[in-house]
Structure formats: structure tokens, C-alpha cells
PDB file of N, CA and C in Angstrom:
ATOM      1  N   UNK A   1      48.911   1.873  11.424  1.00  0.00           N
ATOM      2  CA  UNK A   1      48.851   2.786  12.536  1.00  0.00           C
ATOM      3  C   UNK A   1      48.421   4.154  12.018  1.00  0.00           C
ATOM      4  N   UNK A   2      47.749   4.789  12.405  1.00  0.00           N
ATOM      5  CA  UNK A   2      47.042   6.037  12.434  1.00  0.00           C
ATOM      6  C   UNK A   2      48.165   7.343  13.250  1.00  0.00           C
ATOM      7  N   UNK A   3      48.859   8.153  11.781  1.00  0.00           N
ATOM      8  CA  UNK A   3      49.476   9.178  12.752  1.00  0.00           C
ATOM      9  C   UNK A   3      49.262  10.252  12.319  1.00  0.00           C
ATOM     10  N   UNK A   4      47.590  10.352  12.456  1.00  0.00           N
ATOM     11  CA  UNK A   4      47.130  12.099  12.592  1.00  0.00           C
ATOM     12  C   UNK A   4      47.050  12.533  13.808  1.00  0.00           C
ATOM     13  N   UNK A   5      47.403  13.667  14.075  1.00  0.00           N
ATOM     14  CA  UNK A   5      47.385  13.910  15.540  1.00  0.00           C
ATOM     15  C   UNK A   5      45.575  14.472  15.733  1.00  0.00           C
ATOM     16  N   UNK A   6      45.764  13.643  17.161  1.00  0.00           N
ATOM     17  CA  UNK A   6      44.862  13.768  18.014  1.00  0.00           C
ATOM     18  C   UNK A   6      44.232  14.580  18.235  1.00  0.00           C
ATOM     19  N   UNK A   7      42.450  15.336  17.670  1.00  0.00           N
ATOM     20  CA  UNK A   7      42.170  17.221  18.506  1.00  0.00           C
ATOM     21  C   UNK A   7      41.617  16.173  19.466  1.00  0.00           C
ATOM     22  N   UNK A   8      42.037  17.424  20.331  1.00  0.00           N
ATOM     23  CA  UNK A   8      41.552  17.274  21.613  1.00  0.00           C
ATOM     24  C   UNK A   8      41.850  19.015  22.141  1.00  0.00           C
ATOM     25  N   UNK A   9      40.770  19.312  23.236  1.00  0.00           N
ATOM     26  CA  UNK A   9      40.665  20.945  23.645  1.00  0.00           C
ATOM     27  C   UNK A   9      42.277  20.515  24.889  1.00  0.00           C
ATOM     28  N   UNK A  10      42.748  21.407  24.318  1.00  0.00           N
ATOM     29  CA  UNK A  10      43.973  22.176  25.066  1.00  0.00           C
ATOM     30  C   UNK A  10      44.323  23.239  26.264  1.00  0.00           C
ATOM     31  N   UNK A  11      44.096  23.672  27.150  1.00  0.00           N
ATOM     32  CA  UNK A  11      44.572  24.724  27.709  1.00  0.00           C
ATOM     33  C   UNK A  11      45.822  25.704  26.893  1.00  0.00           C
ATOM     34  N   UNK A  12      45.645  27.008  27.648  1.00  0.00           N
ATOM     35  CA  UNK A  12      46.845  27.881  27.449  1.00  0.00           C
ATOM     36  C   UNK A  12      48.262  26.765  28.067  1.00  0.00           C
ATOM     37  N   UNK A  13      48.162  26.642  29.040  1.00  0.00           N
ATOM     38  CA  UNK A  13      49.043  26.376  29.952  1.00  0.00           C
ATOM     39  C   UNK A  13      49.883  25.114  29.489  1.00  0.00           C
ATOM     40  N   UNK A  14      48.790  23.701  28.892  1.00  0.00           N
ATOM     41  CA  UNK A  14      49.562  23.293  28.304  1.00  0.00           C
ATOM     42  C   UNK A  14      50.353  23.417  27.116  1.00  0.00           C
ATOM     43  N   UNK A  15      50.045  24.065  26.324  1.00  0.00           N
ATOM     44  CA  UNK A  15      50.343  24.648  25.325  1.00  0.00           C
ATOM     45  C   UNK A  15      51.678  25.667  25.533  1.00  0.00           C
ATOM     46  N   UNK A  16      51.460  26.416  26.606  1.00  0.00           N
ATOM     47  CA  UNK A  16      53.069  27.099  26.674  1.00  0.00           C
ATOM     48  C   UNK A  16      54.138  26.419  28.059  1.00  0.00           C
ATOM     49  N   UNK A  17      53.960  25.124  28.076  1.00  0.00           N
ATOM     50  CA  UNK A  17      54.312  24.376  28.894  1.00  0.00           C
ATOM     51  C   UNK A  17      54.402  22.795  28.369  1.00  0.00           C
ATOM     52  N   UNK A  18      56.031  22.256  28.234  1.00  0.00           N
ATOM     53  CA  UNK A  18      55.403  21.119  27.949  1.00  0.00           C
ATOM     54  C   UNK A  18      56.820  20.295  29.069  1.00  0.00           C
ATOM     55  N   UNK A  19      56.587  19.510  29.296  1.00  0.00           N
ATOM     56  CA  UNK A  19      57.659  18.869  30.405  1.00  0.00           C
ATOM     57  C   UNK A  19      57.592  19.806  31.636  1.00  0.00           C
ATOM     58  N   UNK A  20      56.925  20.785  31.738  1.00  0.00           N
ATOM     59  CA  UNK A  20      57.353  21.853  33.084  1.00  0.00           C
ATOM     60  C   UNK A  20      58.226  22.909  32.366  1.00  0.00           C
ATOM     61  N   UNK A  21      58.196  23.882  30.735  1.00  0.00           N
ATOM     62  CA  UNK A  21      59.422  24.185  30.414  1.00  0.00           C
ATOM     63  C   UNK A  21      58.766  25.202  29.573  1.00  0.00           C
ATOM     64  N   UNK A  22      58.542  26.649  29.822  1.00  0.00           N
ATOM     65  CA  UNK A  22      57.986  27.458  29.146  1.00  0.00           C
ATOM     66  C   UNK A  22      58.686  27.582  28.004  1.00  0.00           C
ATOM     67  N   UNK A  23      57.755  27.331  26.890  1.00  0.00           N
ATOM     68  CA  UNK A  23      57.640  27.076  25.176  1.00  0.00           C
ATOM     69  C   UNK A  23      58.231  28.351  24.819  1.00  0.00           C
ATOM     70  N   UNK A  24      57.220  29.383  25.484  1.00  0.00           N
ATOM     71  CA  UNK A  24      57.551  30.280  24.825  1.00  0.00           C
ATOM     72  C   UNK A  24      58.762  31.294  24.984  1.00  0.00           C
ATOM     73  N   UNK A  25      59.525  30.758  25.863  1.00  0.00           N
ATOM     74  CA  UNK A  25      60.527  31.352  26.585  1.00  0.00           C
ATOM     75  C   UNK A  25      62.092  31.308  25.498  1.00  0.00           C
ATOM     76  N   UNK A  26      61.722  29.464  25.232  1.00  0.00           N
ATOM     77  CA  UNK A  26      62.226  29.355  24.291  1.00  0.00           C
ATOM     78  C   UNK A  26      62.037  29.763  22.340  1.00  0.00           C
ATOM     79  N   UNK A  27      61.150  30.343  22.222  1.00  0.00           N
ATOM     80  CA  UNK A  27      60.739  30.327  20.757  1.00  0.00           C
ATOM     81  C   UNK A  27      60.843  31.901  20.709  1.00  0.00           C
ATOM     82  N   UNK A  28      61.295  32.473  21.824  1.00  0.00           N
ATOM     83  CA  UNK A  28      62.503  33.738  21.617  1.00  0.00           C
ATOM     84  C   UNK A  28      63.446  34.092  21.015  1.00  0.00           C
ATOM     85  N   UNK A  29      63.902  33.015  21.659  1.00  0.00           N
ATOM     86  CA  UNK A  29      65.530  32.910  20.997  1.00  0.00           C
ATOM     87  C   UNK A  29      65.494  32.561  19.185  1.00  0.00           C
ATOM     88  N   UNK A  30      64.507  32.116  18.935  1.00  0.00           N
ATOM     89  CA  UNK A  30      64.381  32.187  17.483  1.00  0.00           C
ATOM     90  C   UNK A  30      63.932  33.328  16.740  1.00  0.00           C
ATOM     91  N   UNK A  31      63.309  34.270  17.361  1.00  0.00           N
ATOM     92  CA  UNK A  31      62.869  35.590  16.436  1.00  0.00           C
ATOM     93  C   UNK A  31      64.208  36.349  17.152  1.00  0.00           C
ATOM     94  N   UNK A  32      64.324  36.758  18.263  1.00  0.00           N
ATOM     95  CA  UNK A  32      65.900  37.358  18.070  1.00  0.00           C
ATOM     96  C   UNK A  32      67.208  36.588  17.357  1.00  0.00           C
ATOM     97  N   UNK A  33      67.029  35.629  17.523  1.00  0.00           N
ATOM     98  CA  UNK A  33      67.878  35.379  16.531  1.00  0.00           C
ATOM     99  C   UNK A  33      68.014  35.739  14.908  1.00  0.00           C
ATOM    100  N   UNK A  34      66.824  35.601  14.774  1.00  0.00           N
ATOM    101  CA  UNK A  34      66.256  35.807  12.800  1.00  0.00           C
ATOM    102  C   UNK A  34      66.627  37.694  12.985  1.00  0.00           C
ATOM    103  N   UNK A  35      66.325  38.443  14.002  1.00  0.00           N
ATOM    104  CA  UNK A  35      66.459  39.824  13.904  1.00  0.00           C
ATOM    105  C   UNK A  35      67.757  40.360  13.911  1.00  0.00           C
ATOM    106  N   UNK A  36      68.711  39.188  14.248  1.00  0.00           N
ATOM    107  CA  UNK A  36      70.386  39.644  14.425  1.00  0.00           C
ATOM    108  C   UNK A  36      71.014  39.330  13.476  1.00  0.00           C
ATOM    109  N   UNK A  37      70.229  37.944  12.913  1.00  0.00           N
ATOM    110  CA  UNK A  37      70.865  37.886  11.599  1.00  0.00           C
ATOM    111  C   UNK A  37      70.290  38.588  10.178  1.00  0.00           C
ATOM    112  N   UNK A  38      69.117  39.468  10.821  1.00  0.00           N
ATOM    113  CA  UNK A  38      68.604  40.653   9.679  1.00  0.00           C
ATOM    114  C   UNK A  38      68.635  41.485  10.334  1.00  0.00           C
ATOM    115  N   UNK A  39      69.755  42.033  10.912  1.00  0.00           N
ATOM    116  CA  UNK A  39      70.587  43.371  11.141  1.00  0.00           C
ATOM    117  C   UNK A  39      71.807  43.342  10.469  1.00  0.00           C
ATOM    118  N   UNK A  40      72.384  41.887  10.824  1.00  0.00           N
ATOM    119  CA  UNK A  40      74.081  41.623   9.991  1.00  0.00           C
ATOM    120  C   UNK A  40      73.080  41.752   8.498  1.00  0.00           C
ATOM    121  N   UNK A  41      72.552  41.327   7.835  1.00  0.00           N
ATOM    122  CA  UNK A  41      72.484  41.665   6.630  1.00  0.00           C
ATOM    123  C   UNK A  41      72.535  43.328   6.128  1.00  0.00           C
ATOM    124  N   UNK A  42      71.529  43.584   6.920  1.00  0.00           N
ATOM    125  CA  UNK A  42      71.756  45.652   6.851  1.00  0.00           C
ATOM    126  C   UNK A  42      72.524  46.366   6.751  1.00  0.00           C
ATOM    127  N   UNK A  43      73.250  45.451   7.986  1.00  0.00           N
ATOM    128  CA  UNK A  43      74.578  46.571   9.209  1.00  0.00           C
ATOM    129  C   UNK A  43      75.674  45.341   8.977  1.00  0.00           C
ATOM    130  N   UNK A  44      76.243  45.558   7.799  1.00  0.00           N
ATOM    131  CA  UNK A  44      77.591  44.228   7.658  1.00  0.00           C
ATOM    132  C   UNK A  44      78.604  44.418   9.058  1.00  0.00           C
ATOM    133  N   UNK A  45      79.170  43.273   9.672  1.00  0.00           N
ATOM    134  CA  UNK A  45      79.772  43.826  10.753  1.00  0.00           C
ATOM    135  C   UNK A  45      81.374  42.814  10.283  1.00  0.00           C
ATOM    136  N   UNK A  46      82.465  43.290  10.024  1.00  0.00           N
ATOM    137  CA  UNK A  46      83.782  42.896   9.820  1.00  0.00           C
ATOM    138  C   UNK A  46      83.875  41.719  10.346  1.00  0.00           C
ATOM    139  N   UNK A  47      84.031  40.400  10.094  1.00  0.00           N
ATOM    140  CA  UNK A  47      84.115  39.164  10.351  1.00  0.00           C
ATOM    141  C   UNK A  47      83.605  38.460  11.002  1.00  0.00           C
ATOM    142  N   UNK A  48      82.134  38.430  10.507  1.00  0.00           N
ATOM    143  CA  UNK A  48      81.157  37.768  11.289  1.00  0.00           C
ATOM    144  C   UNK A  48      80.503  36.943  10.049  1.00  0.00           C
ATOM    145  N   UNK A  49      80.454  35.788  10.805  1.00  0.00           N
ATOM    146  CA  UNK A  49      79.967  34.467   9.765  1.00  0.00           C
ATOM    147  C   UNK A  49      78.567  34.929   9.105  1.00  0.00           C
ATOM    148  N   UNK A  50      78.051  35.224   9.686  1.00  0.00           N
ATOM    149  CA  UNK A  50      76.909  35.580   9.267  1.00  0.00           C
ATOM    150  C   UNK A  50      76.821  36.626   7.381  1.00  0.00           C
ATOM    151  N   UNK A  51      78.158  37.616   8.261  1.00  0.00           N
ATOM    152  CA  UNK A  51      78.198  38.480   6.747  1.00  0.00           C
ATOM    153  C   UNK A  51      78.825  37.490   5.230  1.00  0.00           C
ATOM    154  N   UNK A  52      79.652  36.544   6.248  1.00  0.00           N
ATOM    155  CA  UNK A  52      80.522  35.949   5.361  1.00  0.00           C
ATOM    156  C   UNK A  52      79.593  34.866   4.548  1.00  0.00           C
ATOM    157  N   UNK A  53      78.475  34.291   5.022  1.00  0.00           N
ATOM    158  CA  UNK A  53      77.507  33.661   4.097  1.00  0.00           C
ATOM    159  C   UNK A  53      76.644  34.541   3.016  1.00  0.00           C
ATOM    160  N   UNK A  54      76.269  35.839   3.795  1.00  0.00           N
ATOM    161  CA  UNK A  54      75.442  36.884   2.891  1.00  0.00           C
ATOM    162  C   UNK A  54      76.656  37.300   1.420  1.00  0.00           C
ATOM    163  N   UNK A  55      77.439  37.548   2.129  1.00  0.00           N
ATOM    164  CA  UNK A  55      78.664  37.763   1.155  1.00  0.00           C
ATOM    165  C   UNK A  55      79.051  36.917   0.022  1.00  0.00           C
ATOM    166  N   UNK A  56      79.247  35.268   0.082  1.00  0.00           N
ATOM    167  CA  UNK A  56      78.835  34.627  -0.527  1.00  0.00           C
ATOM    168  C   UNK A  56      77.841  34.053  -1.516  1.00  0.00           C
ATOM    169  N   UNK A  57      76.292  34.485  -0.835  1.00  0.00           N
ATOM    170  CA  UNK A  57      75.184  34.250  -1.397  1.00  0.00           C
ATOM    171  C   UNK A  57      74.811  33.042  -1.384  1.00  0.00           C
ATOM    172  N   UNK A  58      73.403  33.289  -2.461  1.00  0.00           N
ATOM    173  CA  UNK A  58      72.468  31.889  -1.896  1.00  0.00           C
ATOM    174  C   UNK A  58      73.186  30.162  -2.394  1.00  0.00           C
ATOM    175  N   UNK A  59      74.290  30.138  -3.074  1.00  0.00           N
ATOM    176  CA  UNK A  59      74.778  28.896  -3.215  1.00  0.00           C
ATOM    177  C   UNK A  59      75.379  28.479  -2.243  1.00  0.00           C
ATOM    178  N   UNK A  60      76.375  29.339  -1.212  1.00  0.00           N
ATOM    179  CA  UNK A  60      76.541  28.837  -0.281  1.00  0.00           C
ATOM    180  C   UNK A  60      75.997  28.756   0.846  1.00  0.00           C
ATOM    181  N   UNK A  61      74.972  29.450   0.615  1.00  0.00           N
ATOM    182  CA  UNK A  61      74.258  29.644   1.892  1.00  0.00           C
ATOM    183  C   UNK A  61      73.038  28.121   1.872  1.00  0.00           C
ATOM    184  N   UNK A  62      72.170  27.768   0.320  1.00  0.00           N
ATOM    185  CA  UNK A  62      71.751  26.163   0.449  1.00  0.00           C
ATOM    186  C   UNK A  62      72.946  25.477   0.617  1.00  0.00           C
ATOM    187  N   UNK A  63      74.343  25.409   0.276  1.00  0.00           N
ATOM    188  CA  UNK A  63      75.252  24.437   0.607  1.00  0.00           C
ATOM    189  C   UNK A  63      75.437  24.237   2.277  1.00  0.00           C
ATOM    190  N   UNK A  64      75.343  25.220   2.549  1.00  0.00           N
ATOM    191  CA  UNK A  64      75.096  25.037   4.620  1.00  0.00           C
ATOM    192  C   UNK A  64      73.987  24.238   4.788  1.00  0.00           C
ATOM    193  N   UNK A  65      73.231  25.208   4.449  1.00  0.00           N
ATOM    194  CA  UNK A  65      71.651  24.207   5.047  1.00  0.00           C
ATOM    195  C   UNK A  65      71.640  22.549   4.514  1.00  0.00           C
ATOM    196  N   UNK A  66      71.961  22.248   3.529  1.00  0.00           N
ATOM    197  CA  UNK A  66      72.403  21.128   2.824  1.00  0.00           C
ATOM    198  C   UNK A  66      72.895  20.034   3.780  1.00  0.00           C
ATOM    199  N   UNK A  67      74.253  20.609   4.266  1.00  0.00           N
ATOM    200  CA  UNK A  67      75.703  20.120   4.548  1.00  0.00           C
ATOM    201  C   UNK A  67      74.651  19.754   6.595  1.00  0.00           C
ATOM    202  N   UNK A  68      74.261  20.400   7.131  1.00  0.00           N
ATOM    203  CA  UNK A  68      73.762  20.594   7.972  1.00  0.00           C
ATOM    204  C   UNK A  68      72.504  19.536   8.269  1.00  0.00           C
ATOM    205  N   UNK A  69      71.679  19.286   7.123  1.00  0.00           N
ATOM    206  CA  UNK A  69      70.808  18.790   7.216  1.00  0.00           C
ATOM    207  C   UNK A  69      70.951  17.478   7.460  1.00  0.00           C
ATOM    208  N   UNK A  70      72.043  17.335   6.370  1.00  0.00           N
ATOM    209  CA  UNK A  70      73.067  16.080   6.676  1.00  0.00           C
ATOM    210  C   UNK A  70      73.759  15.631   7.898  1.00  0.00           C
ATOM    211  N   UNK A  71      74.458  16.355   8.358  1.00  0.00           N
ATOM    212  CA  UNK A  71      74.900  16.187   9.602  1.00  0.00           C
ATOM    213  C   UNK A  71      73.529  15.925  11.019  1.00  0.00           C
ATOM    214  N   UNK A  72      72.483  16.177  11.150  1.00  0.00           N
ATOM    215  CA  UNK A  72      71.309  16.015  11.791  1.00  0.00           C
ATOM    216  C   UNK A  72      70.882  14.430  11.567  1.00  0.00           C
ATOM    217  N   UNK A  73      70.796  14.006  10.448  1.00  0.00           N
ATOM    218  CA  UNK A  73      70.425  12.636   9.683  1.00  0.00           C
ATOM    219  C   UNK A  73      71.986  11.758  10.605  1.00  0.00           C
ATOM    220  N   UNK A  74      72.739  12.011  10.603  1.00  0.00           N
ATOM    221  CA  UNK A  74      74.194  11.071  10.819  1.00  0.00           C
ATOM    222  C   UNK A  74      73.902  11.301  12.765  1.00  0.00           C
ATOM    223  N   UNK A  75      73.847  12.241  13.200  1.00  0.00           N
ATOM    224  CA  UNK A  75      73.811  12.471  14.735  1.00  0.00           C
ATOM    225  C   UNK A  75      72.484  11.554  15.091  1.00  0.00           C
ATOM    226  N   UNK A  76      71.687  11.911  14.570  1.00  0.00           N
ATOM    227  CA  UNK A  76      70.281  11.344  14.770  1.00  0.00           C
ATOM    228  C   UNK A  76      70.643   9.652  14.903  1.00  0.00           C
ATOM    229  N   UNK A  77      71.473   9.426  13.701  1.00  0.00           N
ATOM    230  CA  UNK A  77      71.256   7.705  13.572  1.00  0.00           C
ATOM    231  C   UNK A  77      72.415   7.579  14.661  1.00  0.00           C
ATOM    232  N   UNK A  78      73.603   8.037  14.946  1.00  0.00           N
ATOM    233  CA  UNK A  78      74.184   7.891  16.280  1.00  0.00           C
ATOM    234  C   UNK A  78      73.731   7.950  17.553  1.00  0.00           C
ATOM    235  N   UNK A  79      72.622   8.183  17.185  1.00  0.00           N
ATOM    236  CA  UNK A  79      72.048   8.309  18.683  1.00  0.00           C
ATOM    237  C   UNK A  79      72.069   9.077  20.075  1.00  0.00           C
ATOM    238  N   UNK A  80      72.960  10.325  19.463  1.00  0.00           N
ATOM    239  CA  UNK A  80      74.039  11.374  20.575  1.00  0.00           C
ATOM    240  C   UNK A  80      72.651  12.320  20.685  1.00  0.00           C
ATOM    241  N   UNK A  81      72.337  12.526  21.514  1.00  0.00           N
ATOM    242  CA  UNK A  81      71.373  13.487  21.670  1.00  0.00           C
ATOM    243  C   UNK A  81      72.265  14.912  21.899  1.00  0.00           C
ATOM    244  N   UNK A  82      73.696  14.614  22.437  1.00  0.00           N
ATOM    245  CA  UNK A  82      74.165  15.952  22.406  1.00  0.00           C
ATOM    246  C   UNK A  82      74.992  16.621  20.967  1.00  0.00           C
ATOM    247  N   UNK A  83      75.076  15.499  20.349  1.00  0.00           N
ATOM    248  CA  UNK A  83      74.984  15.661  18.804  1.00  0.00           C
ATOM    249  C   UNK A  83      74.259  16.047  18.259  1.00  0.00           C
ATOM    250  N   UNK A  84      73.221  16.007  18.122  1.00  0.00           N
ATOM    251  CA  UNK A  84      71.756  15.837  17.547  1.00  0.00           C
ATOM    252  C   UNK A  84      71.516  17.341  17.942  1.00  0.00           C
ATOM    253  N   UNK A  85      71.662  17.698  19.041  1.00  0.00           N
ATOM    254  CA  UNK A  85      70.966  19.127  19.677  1.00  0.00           C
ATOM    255  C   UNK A  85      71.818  20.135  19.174  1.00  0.00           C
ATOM    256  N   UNK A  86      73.329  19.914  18.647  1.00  0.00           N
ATOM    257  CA  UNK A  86      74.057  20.714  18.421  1.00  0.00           C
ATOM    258  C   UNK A  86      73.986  21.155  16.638  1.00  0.00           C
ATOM    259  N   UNK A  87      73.732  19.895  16.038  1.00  0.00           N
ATOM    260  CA  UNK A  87      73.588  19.767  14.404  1.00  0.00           C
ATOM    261  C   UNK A  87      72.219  20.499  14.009  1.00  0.00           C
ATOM    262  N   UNK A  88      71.353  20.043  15.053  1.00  0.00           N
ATOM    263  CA  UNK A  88      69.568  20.353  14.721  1.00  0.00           C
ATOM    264  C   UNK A  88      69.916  22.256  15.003  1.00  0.00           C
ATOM    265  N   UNK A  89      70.599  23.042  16.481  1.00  0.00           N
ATOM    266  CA  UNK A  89      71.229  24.266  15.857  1.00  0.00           C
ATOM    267  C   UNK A  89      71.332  24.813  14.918  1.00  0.00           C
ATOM    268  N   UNK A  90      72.565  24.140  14.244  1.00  0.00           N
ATOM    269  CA  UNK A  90      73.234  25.210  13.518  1.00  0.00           C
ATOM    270  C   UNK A  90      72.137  24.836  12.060  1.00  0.00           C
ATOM    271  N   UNK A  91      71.895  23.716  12.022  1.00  0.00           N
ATOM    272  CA  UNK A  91      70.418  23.874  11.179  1.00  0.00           C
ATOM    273  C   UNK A  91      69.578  24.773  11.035  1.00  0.00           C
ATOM    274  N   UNK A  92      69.112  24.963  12.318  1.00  0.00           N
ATOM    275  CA  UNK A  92      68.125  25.894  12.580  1.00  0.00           C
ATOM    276  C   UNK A  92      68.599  27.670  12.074  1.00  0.00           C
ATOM    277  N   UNK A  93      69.703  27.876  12.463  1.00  0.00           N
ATOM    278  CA  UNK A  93      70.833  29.092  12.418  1.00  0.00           C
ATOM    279  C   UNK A  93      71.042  28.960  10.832  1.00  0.00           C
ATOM    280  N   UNK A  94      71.217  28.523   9.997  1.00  0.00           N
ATOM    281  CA  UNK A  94      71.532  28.403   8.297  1.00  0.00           C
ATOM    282  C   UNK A  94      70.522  28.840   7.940  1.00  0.00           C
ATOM    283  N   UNK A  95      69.100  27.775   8.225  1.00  0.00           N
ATOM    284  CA  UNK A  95      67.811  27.972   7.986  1.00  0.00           C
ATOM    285  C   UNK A  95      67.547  29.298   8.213  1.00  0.00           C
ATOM    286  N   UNK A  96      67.801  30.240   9.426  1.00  0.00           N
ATOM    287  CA  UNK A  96      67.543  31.595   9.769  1.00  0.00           C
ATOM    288  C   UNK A  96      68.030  32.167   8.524  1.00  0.00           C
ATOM    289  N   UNK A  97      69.253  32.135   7.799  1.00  0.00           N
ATOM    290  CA  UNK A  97      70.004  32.981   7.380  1.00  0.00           C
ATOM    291  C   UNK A  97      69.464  32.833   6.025  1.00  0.00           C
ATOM    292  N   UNK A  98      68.806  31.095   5.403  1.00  0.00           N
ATOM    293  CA  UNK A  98      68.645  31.605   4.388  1.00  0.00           C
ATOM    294  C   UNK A  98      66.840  32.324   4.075  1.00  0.00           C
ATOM    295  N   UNK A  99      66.266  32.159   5.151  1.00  0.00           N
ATOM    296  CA  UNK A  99      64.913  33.123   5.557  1.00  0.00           C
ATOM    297  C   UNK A  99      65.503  34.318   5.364  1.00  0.00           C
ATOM    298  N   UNK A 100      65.929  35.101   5.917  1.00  0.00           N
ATOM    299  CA  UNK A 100      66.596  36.021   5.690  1.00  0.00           C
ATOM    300  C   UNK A 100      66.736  36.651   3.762  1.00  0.00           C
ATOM    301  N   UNK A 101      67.951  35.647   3.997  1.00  0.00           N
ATOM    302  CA  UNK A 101      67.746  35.987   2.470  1.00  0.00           C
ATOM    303  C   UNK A 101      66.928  36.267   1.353  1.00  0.00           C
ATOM    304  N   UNK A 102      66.036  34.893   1.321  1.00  0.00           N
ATOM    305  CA  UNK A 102      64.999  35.077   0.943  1.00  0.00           C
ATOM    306  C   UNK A 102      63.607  35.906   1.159  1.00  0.00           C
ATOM    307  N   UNK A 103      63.558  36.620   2.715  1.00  0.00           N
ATOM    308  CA  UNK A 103      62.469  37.489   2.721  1.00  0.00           C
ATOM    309  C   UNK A 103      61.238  36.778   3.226  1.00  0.00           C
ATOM    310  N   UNK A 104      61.777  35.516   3.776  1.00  0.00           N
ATOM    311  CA  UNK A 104      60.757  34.939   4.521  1.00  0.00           C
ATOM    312  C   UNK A 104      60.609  35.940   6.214  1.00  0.00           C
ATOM    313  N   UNK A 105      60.083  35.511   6.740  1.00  0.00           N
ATOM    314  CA  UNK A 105      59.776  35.743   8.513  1.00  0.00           C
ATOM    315  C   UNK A 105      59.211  35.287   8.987  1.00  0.00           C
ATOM    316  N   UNK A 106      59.575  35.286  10.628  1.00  0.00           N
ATOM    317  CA  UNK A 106      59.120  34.195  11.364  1.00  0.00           C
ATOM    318  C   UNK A 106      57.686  33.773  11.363  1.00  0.00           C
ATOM    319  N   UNK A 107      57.386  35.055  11.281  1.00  0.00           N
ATOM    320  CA  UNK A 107      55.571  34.905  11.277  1.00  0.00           C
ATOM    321  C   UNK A 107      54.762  33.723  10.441  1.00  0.00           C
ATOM    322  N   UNK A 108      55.365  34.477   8.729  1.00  0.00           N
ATOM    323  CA  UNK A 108      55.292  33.256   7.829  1.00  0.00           C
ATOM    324  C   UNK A 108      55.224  31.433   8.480  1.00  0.00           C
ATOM    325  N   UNK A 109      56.288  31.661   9.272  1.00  0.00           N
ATOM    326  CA  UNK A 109      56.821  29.869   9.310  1.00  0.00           C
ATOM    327  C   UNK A 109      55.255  29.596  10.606  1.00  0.00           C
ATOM    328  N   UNK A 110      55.247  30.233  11.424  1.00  0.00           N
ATOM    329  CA  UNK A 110      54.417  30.287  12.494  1.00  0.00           C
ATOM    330  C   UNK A 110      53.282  30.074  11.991  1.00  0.00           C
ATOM    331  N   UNK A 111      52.692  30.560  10.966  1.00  0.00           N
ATOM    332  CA  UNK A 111      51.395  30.680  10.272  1.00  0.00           C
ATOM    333  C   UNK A 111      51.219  29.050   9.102  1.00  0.00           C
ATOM    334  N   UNK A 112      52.364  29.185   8.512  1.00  0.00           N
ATOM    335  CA  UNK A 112      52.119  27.728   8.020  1.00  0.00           C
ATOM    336  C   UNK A 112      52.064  26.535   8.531  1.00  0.00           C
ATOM    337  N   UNK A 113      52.704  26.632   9.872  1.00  0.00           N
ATOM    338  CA  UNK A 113      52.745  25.437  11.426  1.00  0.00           C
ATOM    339  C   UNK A 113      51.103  25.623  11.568  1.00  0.00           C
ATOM    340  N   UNK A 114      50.909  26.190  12.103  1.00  0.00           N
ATOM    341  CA  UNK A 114      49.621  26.663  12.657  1.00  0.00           C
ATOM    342  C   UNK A 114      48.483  25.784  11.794  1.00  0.00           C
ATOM    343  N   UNK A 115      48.757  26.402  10.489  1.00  0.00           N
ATOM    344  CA  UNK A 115      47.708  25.663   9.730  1.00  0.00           C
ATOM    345  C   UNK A 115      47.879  24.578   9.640  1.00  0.00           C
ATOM    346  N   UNK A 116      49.229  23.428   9.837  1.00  0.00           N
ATOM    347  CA  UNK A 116      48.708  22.104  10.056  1.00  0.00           C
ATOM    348  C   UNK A 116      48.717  20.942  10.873  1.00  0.00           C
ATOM    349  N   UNK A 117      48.138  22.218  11.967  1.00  0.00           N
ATOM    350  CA  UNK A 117      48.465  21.460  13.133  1.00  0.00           C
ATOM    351  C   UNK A 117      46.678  20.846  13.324  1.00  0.00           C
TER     352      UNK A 117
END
């Protein structure tokens, strides 16, 4: 089976629309998100998880993403989609934090998608 994806010319519309569900409405919530959790890095705020991983550093911070990635693989094979949506989260949220750390940005990730699509 052949699984390169398909070119084919696109519209805008489908493209920021897929089920009826503006894309981009959602892919918000991911750059404010990456900007709140690179403010808590700046602006430490008294008991917020976020500081408490920076605080820690990058061993615990791959031990999340790790521990997480894992948990996605186990929901996935359960078949819980409301599992799955909740694990693939806080995935996503670790992943932010250790971008962060590292000095990645969103743009970066956007730009390397881009190119292989």
C-alpha cells in the first residue's frame, strides 16, 4: 500500500476547516499556551506545575514527556478516545514545556510540518 499523501490543489477553506471545525481556532490554544508556559519560566509564579518542572529541570521534565508518551500508547491500545484525548494533552503540555526549555518555538515546529507535508 502506498502511504504518501496525496497533492492535490486545496482551498483556503478546506484547509482551515476540516469536519465543519475551524483549524485554526484551535491551533491557538497551542501558541498561547507555549506563551504561558514562557511567561511561568520568566515570571516564576508560587506553586504552579509548570515552575515546579522548570525548577526541576530537563531530567524531569524528558521523564514527563517520557511517562506521557507512554500513557498515549496504553489509551490508544484501549481504545478510550476519551483517554486518548486526555493523555495526547498533557503530552502535548510537557512537550510545550520542554520547547520551552529548550528554546524551540512554535514557528520552528510549524515550519518543519510544513516542509513535509
Amino acid at each position: 500500500m502506498n502511504n504518501k499523501p496525496v497533492n492535490k490543489a486545496i482551498n483556503d477553506n478546506e484547509v482551515n476547516n476540516i469536519n465543519g471545525e475551524d483549524v485554526n481556532q484551535g491551533a491557538e490554544i497551542l501558541k498561547e499556551l507555549y506563551y504561558v508556559i514562557s511567561d511561568r519560566k520568566a515570571n516564576p509564579k508560587e506553586g504552579s506545575y509548570t515552575n515546579y518542572l522548570f525548577e526541576k529541570g530537563l531530567d524531569k521534565i524528558l521523564k514527563k514527556v517520557g511517562e506521557e508518551a507512554s500513557e498515549v500508547i496504553i489509551a490508544a491500545k484501549n481504545r478510550s478516545l476519551e483517554e486518548l484525548r486526555y493523555e495526547i494533552s498533557d503530552l502535548v503540555y510537557h512537550t510545550l514545556v520542554l520547547m520551552v526549555e529548550q528554546g524551540l518555538k512554535p514557528i520552528d515546529i510549524y515550519e518543519e510540518l510544513r516542509g513535509r507535508r
